[in-house]
PDB file of N, CA and C in Angstrom:
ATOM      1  N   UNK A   1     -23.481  16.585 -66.550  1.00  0.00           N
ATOM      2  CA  UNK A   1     -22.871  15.259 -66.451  1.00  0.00           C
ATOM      3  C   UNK A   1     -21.455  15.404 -65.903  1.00  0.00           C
ATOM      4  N   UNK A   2     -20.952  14.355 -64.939  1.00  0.00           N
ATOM      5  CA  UNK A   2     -20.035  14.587 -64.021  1.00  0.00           C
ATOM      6  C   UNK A   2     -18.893  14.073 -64.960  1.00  0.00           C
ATOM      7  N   UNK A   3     -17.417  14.543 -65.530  1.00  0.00           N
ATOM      8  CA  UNK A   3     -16.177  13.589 -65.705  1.00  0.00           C
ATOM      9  C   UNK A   3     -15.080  13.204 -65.113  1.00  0.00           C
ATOM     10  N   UNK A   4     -14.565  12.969 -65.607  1.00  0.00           N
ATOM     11  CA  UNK A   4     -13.340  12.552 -64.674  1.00  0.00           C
ATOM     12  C   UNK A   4     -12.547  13.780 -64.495  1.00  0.00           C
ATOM     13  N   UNK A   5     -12.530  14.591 -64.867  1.00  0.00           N
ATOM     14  CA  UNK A   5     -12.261  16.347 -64.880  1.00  0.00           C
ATOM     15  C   UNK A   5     -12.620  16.776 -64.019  1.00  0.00           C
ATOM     16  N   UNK A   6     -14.346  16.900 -63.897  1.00  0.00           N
ATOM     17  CA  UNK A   6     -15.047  17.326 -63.183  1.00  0.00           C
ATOM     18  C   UNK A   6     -13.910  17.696 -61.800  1.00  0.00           C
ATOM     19  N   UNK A   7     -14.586  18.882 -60.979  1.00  0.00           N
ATOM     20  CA  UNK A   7     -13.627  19.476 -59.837  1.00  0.00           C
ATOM     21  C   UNK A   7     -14.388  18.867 -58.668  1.00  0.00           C
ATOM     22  N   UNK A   8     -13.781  18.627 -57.440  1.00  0.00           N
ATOM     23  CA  UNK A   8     -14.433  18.210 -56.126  1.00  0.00           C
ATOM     24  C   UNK A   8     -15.992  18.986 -56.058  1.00  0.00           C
ATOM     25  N   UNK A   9     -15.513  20.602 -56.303  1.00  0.00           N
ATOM     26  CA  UNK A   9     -16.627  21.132 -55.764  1.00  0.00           C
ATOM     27  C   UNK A   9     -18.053  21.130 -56.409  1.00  0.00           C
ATOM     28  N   UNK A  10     -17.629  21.325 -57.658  1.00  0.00           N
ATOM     29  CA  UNK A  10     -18.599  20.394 -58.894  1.00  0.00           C
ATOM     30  C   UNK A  10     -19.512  19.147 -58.708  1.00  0.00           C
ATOM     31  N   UNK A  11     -18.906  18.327 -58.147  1.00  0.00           N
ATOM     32  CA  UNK A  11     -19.247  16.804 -58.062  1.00  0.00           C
ATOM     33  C   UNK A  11     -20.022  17.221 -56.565  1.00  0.00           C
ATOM     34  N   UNK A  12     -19.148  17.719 -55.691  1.00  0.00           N
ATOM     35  CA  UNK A  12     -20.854  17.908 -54.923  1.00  0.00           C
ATOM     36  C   UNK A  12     -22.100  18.567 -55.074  1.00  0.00           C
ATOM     37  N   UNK A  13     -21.606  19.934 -55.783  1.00  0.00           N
ATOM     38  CA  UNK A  13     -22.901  20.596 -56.616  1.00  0.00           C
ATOM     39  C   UNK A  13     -23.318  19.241 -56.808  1.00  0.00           C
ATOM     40  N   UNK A  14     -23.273  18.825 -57.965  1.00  0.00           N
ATOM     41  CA  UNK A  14     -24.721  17.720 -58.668  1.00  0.00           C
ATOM     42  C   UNK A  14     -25.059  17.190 -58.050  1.00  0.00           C
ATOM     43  N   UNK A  15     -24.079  16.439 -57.010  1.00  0.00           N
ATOM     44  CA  UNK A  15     -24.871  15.395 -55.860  1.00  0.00           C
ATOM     45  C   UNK A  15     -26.040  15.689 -54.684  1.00  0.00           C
ATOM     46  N   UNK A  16     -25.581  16.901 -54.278  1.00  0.00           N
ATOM     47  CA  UNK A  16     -26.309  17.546 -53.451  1.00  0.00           C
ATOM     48  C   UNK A  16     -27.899  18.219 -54.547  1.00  0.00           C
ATOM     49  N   UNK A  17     -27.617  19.133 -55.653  1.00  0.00           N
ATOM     50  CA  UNK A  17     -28.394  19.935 -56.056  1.00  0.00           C
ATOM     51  C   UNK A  17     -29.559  18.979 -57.334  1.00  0.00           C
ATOM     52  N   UNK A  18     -28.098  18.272 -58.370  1.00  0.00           N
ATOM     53  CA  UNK A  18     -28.926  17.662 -59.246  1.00  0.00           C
ATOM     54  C   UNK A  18     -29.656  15.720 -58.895  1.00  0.00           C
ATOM     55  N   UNK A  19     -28.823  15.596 -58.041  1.00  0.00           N
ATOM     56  CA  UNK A  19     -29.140  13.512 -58.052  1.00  0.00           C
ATOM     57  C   UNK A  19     -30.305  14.166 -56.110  1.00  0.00           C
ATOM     58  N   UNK A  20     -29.864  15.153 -55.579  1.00  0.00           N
ATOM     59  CA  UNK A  20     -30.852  15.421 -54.667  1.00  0.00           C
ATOM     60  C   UNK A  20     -30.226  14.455 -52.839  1.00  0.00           C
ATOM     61  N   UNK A  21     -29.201  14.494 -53.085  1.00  0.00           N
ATOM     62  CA  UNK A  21     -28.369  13.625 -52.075  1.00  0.00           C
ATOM     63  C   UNK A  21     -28.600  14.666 -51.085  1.00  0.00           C
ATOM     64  N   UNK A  22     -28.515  14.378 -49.852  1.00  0.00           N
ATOM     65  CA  UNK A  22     -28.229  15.229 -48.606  1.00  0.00           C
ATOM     66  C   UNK A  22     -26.842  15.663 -47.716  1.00  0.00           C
ATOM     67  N   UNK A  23     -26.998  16.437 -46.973  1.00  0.00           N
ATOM     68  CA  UNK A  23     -25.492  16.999 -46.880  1.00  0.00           C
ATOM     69  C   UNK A  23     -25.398  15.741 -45.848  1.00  0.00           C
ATOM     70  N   UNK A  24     -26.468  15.637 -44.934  1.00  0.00           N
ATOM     71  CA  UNK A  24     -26.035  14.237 -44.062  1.00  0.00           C
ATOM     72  C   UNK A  24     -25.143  13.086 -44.560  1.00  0.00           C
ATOM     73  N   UNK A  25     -26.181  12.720 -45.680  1.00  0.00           N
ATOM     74  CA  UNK A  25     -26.004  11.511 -46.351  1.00  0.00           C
ATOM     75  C   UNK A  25     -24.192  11.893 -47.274  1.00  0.00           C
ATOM     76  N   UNK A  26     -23.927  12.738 -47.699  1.00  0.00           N
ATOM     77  CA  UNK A  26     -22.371  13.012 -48.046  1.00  0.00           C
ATOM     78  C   UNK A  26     -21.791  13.381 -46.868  1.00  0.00           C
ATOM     79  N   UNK A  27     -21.971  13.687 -45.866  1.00  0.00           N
ATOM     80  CA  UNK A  27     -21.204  13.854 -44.569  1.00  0.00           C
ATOM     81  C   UNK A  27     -20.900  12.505 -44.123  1.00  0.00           C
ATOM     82  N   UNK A  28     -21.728  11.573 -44.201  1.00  0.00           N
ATOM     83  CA  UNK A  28     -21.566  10.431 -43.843  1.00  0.00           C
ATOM     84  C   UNK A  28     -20.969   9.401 -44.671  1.00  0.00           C
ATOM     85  N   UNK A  29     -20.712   9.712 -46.491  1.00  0.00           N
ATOM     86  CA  UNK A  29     -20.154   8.662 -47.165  1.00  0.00           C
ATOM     87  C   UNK A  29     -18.888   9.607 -47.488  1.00  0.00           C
ATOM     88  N   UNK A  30     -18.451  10.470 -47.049  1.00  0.00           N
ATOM     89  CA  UNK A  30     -17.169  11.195 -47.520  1.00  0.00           C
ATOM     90  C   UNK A  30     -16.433  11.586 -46.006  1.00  0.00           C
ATOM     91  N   UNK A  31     -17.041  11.923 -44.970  1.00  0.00           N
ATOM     92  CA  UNK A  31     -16.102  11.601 -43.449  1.00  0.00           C
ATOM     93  C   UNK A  31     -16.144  12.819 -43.329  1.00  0.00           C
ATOM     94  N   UNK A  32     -16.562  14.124 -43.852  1.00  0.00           N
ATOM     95  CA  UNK A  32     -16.557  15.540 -43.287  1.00  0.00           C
ATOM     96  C   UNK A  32     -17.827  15.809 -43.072  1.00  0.00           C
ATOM     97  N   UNK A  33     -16.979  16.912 -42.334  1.00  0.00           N
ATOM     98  CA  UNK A  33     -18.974  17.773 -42.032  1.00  0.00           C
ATOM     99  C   UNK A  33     -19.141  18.261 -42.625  1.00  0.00           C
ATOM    100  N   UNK A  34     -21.007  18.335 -42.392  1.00  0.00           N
ATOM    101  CA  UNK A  34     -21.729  18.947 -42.972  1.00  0.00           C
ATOM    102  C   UNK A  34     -21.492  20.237 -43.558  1.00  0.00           C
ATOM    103  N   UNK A  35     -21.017  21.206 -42.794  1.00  0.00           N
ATOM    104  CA  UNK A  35     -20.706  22.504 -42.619  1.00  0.00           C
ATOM    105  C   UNK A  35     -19.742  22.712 -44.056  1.00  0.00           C
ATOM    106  N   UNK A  36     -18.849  21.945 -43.791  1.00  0.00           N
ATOM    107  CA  UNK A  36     -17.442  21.773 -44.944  1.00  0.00           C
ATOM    108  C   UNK A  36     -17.981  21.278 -46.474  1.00  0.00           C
ATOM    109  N   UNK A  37     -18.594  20.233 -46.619  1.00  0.00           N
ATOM    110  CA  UNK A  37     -19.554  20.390 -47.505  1.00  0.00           C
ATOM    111  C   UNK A  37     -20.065  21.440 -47.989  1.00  0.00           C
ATOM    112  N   UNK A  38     -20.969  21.908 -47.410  1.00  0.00           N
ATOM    113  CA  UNK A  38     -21.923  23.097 -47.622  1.00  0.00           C
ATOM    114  C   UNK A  38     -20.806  24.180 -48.159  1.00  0.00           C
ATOM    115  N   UNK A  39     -19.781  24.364 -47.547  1.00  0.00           N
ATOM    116  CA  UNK A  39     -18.780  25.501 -48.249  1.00  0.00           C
ATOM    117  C   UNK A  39     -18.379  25.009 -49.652  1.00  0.00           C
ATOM    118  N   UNK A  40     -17.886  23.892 -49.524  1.00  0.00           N
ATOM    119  CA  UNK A  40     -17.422  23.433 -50.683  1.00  0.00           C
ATOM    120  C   UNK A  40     -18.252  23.876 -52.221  1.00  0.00           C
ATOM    121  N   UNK A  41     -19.496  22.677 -51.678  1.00  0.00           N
ATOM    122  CA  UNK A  41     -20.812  23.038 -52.794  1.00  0.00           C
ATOM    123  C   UNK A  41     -20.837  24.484 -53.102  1.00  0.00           C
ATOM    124  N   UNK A  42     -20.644  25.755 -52.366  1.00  0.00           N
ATOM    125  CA  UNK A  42     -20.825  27.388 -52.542  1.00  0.00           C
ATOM    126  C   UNK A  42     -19.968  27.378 -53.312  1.00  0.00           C
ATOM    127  N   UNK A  43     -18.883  26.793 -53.391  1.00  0.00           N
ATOM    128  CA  UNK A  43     -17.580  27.186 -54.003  1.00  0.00           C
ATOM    129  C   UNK A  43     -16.390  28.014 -52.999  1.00  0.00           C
ATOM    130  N   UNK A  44     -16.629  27.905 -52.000  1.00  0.00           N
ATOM    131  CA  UNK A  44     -15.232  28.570 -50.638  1.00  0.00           C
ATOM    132  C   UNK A  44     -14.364  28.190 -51.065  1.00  0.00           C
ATOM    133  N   UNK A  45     -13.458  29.121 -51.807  1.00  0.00           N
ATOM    134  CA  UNK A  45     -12.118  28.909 -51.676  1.00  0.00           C
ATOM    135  C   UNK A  45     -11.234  29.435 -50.175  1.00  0.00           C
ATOM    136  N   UNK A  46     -11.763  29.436 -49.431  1.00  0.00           N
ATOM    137  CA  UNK A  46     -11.190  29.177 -48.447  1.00  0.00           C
ATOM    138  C   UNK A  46     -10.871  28.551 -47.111  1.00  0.00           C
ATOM    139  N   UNK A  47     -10.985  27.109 -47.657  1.00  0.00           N
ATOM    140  CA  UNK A  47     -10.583  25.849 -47.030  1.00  0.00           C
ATOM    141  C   UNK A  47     -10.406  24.876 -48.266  1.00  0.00           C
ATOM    142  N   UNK A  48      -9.235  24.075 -48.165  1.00  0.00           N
ATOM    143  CA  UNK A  48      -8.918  23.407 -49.092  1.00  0.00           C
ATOM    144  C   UNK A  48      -9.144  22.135 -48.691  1.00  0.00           C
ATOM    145  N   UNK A  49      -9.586  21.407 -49.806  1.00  0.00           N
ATOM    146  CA  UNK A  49     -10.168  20.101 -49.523  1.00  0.00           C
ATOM    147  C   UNK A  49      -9.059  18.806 -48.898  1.00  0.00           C
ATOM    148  N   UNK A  50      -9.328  18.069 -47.989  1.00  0.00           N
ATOM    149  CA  UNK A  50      -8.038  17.601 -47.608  1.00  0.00           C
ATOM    150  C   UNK A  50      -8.101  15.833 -48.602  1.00  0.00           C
ATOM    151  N   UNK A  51      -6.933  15.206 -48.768  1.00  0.00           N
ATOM    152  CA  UNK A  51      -6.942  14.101 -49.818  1.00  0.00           C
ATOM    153  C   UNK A  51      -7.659  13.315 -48.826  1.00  0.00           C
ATOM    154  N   UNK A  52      -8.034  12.455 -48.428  1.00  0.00           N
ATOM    155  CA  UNK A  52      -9.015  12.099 -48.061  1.00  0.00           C
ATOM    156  C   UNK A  52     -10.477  11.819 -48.503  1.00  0.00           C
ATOM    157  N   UNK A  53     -10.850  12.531 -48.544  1.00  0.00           N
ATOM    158  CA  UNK A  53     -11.948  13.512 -49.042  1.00  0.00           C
ATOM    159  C   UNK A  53     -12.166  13.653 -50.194  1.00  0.00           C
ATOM    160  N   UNK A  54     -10.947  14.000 -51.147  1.00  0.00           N
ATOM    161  CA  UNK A  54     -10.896  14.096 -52.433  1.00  0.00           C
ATOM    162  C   UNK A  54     -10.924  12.465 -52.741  1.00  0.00           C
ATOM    163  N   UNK A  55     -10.713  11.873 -52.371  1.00  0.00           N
ATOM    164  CA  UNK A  55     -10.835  10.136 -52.520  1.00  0.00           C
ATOM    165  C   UNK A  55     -12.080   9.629 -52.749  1.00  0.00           C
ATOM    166  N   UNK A  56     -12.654  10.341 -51.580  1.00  0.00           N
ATOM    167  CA  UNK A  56     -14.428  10.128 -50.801  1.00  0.00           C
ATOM    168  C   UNK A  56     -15.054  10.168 -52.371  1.00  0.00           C
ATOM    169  N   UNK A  57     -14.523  11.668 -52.631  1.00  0.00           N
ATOM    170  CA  UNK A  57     -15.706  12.658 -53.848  1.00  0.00           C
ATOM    171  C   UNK A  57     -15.159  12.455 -54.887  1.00  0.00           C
ATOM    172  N   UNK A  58     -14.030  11.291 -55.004  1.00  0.00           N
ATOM    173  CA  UNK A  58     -13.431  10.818 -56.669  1.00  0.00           C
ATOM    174  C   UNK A  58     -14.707   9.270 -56.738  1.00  0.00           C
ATOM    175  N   UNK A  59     -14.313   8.931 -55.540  1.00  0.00           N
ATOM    176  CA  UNK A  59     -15.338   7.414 -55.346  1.00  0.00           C
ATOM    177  C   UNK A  59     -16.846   7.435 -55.703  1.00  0.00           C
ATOM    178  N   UNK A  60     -17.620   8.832 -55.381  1.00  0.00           N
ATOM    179  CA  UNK A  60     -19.087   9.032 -55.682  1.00  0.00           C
ATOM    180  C   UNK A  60     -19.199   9.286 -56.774  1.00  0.00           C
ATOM    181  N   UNK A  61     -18.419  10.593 -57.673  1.00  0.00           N
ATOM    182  CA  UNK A  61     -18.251  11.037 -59.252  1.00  0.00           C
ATOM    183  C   UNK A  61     -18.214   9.554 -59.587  1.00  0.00           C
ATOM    184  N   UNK A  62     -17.433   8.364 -58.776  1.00  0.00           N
ATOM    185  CA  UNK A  62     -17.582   7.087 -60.386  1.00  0.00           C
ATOM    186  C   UNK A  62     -18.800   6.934 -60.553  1.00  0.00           C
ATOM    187  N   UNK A  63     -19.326   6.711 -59.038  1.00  0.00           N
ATOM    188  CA  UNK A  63     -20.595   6.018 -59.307  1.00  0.00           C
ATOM    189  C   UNK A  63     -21.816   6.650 -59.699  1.00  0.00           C
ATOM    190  N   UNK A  64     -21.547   8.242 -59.767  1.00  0.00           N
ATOM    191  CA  UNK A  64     -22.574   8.767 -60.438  1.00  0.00           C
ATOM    192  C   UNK A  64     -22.210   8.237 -62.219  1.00  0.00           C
ATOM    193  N   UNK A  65     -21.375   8.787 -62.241  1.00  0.00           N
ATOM    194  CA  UNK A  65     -20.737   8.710 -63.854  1.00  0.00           C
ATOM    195  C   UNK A  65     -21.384   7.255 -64.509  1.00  0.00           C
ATOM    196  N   UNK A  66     -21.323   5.803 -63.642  1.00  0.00           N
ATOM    197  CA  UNK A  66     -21.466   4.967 -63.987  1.00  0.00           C
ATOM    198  C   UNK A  66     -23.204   4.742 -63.724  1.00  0.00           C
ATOM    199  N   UNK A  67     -23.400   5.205 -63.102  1.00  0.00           N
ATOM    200  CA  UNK A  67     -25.427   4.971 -63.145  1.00  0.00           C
ATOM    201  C   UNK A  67     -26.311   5.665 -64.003  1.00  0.00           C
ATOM    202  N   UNK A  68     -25.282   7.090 -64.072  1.00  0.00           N
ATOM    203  CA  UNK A  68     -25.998   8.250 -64.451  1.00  0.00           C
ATOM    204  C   UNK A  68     -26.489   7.822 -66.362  1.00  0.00           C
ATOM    205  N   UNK A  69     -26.000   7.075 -66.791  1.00  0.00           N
ATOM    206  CA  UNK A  69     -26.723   6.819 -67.930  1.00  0.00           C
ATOM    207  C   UNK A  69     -27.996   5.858 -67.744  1.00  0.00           C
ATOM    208  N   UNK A  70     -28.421   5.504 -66.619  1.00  0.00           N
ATOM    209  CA  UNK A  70     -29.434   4.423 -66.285  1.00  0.00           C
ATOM    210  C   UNK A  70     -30.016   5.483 -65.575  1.00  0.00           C
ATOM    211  N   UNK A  71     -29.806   6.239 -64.459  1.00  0.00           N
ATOM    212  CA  UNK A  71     -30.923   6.907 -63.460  1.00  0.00           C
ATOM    213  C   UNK A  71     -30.223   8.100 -63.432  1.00  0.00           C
ATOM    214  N   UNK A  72     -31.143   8.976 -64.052  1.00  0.00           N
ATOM    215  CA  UNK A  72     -31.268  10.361 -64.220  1.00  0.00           C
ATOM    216  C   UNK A  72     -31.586  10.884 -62.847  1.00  0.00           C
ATOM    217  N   UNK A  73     -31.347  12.398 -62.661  1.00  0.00           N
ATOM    218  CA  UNK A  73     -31.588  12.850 -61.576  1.00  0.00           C
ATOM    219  C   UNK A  73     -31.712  12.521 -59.512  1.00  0.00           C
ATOM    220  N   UNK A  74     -32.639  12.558 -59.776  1.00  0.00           N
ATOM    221  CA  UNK A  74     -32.977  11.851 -58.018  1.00  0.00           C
ATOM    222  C   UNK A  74     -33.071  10.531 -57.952  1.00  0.00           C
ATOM    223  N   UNK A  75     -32.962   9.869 -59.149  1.00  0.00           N
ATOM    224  CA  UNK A  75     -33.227   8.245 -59.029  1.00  0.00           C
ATOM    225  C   UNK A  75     -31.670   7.644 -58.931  1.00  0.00           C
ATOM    226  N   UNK A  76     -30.591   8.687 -58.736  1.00  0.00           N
ATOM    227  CA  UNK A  76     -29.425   8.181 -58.144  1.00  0.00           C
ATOM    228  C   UNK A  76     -29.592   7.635 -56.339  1.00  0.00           C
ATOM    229  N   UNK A  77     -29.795   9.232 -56.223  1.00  0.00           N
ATOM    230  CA  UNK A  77     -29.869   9.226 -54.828  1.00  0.00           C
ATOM    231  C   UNK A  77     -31.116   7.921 -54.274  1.00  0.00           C
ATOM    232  N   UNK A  78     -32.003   8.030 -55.445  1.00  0.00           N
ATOM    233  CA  UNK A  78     -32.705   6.708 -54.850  1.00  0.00           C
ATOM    234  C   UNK A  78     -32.053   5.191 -54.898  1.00  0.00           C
ATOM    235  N   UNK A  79     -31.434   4.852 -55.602  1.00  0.00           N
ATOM    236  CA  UNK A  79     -30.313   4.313 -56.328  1.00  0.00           C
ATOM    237  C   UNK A  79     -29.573   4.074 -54.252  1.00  0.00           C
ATOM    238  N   UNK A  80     -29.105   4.970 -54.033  1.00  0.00           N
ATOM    239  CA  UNK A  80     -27.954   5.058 -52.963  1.00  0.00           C
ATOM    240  C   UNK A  80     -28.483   4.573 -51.728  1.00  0.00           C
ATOM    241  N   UNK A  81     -29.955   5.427 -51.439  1.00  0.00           N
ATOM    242  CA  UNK A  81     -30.559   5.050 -50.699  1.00  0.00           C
ATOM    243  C   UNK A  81     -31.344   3.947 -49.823  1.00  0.00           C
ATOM    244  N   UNK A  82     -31.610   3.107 -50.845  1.00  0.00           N
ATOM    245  CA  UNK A  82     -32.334   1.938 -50.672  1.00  0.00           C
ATOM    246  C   UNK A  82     -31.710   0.273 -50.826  1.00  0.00           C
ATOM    247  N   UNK A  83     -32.065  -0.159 -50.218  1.00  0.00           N
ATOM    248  CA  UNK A  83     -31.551  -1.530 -49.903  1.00  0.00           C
ATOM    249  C   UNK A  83     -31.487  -2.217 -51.436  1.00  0.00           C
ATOM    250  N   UNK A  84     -30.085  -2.888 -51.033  1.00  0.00           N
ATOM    251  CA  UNK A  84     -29.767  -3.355 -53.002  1.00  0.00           C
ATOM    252  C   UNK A  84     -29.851  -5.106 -52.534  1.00  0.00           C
ATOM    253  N   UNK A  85     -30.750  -5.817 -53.035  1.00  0.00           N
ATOM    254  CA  UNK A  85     -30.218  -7.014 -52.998  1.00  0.00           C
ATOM    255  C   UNK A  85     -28.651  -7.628 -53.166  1.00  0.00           C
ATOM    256  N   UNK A  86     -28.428  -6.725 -54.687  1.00  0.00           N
ATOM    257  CA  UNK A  86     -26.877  -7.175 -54.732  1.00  0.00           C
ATOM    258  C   UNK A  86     -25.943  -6.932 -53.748  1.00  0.00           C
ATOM    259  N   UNK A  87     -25.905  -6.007 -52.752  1.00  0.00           N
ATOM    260  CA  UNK A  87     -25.381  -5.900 -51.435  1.00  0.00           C
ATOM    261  C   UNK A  87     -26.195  -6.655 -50.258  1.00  0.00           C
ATOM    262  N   UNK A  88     -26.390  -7.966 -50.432  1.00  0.00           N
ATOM    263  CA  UNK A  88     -27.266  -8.521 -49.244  1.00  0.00           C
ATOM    264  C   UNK A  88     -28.246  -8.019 -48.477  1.00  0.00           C
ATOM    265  N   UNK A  89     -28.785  -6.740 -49.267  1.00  0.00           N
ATOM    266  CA  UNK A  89     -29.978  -5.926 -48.565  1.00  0.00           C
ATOM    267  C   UNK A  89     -29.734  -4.880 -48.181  1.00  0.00           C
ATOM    268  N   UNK A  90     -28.361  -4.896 -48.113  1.00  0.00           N
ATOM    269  CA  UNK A  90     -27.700  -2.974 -47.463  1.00  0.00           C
ATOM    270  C   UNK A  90     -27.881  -1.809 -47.835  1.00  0.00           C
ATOM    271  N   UNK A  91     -27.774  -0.802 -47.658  1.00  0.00           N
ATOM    272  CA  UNK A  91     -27.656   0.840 -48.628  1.00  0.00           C
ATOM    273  C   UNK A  91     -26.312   0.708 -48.954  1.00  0.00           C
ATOM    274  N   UNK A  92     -26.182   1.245 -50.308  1.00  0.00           N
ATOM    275  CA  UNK A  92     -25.082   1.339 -50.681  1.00  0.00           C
ATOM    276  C   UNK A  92     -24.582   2.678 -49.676  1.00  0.00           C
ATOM    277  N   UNK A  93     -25.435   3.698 -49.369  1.00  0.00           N
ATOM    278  CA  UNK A  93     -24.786   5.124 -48.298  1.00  0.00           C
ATOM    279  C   UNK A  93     -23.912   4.066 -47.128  1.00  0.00           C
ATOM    280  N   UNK A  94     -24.826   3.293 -46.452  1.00  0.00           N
ATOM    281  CA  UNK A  94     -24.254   2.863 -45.468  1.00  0.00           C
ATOM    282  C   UNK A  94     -23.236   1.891 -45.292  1.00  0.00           C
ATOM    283  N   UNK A  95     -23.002   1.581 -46.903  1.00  0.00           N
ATOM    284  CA  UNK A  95     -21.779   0.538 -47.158  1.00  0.00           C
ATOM    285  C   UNK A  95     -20.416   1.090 -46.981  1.00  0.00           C
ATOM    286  N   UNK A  96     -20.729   2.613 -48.235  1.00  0.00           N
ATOM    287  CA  UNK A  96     -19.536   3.516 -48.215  1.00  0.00           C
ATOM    288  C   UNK A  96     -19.160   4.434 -47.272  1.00  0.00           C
ATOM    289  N   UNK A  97     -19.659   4.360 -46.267  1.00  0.00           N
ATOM    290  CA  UNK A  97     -19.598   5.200 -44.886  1.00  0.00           C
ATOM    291  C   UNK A  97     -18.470   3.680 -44.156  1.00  0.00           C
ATOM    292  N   UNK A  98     -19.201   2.772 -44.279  1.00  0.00           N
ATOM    293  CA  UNK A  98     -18.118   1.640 -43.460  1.00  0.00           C
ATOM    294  C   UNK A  98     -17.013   1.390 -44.485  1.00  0.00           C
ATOM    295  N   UNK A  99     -16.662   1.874 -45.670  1.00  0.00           N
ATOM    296  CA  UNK A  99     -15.374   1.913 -45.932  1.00  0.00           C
ATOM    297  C   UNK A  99     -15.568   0.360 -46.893  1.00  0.00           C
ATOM    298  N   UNK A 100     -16.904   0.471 -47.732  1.00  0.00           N
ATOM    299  CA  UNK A 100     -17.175  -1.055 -48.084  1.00  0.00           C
ATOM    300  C   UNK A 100     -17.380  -0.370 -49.870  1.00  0.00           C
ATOM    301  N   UNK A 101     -16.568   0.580 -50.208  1.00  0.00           N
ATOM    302  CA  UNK A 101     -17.416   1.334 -51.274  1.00  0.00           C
ATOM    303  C   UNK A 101     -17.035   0.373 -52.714  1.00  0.00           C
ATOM    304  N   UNK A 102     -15.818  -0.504 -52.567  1.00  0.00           N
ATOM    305  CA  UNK A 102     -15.501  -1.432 -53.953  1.00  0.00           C
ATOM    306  C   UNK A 102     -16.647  -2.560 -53.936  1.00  0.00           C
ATOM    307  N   UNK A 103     -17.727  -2.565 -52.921  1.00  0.00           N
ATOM    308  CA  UNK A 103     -18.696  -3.428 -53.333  1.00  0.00           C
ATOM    309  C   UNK A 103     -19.828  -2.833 -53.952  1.00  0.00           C
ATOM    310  N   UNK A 104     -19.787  -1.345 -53.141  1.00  0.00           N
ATOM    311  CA  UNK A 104     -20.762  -1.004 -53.473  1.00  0.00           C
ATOM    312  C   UNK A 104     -20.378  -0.617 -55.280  1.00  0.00           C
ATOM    313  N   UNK A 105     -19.140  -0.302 -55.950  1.00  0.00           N
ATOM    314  CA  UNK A 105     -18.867  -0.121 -57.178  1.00  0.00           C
ATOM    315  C   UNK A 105     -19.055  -1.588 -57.847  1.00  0.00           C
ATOM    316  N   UNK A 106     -18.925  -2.252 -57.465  1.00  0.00           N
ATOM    317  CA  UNK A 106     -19.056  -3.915 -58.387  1.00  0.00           C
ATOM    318  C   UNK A 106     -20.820  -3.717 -58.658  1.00  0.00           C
ATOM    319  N   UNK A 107     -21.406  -3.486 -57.439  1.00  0.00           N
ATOM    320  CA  UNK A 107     -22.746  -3.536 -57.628  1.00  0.00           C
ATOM    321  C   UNK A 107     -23.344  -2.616 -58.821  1.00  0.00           C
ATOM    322  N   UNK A 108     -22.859  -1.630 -58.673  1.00  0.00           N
ATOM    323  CA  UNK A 108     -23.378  -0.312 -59.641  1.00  0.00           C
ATOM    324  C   UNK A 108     -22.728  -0.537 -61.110  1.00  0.00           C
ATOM    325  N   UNK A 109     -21.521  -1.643 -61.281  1.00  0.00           N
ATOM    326  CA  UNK A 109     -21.348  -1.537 -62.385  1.00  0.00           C
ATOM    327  C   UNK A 109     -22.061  -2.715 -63.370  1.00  0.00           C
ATOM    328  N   UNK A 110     -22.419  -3.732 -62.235  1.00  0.00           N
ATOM    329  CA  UNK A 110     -22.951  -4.789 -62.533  1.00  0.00           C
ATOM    330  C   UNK A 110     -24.633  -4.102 -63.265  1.00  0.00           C
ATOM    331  N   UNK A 111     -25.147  -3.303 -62.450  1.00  0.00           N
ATOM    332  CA  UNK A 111     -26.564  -2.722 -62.700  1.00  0.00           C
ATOM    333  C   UNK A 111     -26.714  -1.816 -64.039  1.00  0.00           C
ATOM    334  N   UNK A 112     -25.146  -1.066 -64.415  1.00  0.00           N
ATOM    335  CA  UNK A 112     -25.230  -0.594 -65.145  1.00  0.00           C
ATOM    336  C   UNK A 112     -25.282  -1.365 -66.235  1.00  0.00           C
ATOM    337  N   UNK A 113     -24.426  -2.806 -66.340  1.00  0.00           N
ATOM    338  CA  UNK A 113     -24.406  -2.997 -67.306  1.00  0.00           C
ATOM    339  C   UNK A 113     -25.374  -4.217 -67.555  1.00  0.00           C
ATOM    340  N   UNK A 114     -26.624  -4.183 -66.848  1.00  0.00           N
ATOM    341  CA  UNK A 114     -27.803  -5.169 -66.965  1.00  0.00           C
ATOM    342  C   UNK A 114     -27.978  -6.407 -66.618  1.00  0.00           C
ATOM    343  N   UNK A 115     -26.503  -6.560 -65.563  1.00  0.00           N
ATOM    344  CA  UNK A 115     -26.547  -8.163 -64.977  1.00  0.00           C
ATOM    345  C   UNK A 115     -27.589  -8.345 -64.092  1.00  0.00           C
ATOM    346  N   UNK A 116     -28.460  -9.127 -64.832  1.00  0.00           N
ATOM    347  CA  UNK A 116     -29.666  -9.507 -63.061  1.00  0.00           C
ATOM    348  C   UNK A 116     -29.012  -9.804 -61.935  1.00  0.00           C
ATOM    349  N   UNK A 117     -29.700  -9.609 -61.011  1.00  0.00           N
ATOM    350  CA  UNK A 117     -29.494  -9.718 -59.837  1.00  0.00           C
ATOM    351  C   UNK A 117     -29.060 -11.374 -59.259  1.00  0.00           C
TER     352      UNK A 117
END
């Protein structure tokens, strides 16, 4: 379980390994490459994460943190993946890639906490 502690490189471990996210799909909601990712997740200490980024991977830790008592494992990433009514039909991936991620957090907190749709 991810906290607010939790380290950058941590929070992509789970995303990538435990919720089953893709390096695409975090390349695309955090603004780095793939490649940089992939080091990160190993644990490379040698490239340091730039703030940016650390923003990206503070923004996903919420929203794992906040689902993760509702959808265990891969049913995040399914969660991310798929068109949310409460976002007018959108992916939440493709919300937070356009820089739309405080909707996509209203949505996830709304779900967490059992507001119908």
């Amino acid at each position: 379980m991810l906290t607010e502690r939790s380290a950058p490189e941590e929070v992509v471990r789970v995303l990538l390994n435990d919720s089953k996210m893709t390096l695409g799909e975090l390349s695309e909601m955090i603004g780095a490459a793939e490649r940089s990712i992939s080091r990160w997740a190993r644990g490379d200490k040698s490239i340091v994460i730039q703030e940016r980024y650390l923003n990206a991977i503070d923004d996903l830790r919420y929203l794992h943190s906040v689902l993760g008592s509702s959808l265990a494992g891969a049913e995040f990433a399914h969660w991310m993946r798929t068109r949310n009514r409460r976002l007018g039909g959108e992916r939440p991936t493709t919300m937070i890639a356009a820089d739309r991620y405080k909707e996509v957090k209203k949505a996830a907190e709304a779900f967490a906490d059992g507001i119908p749709d």
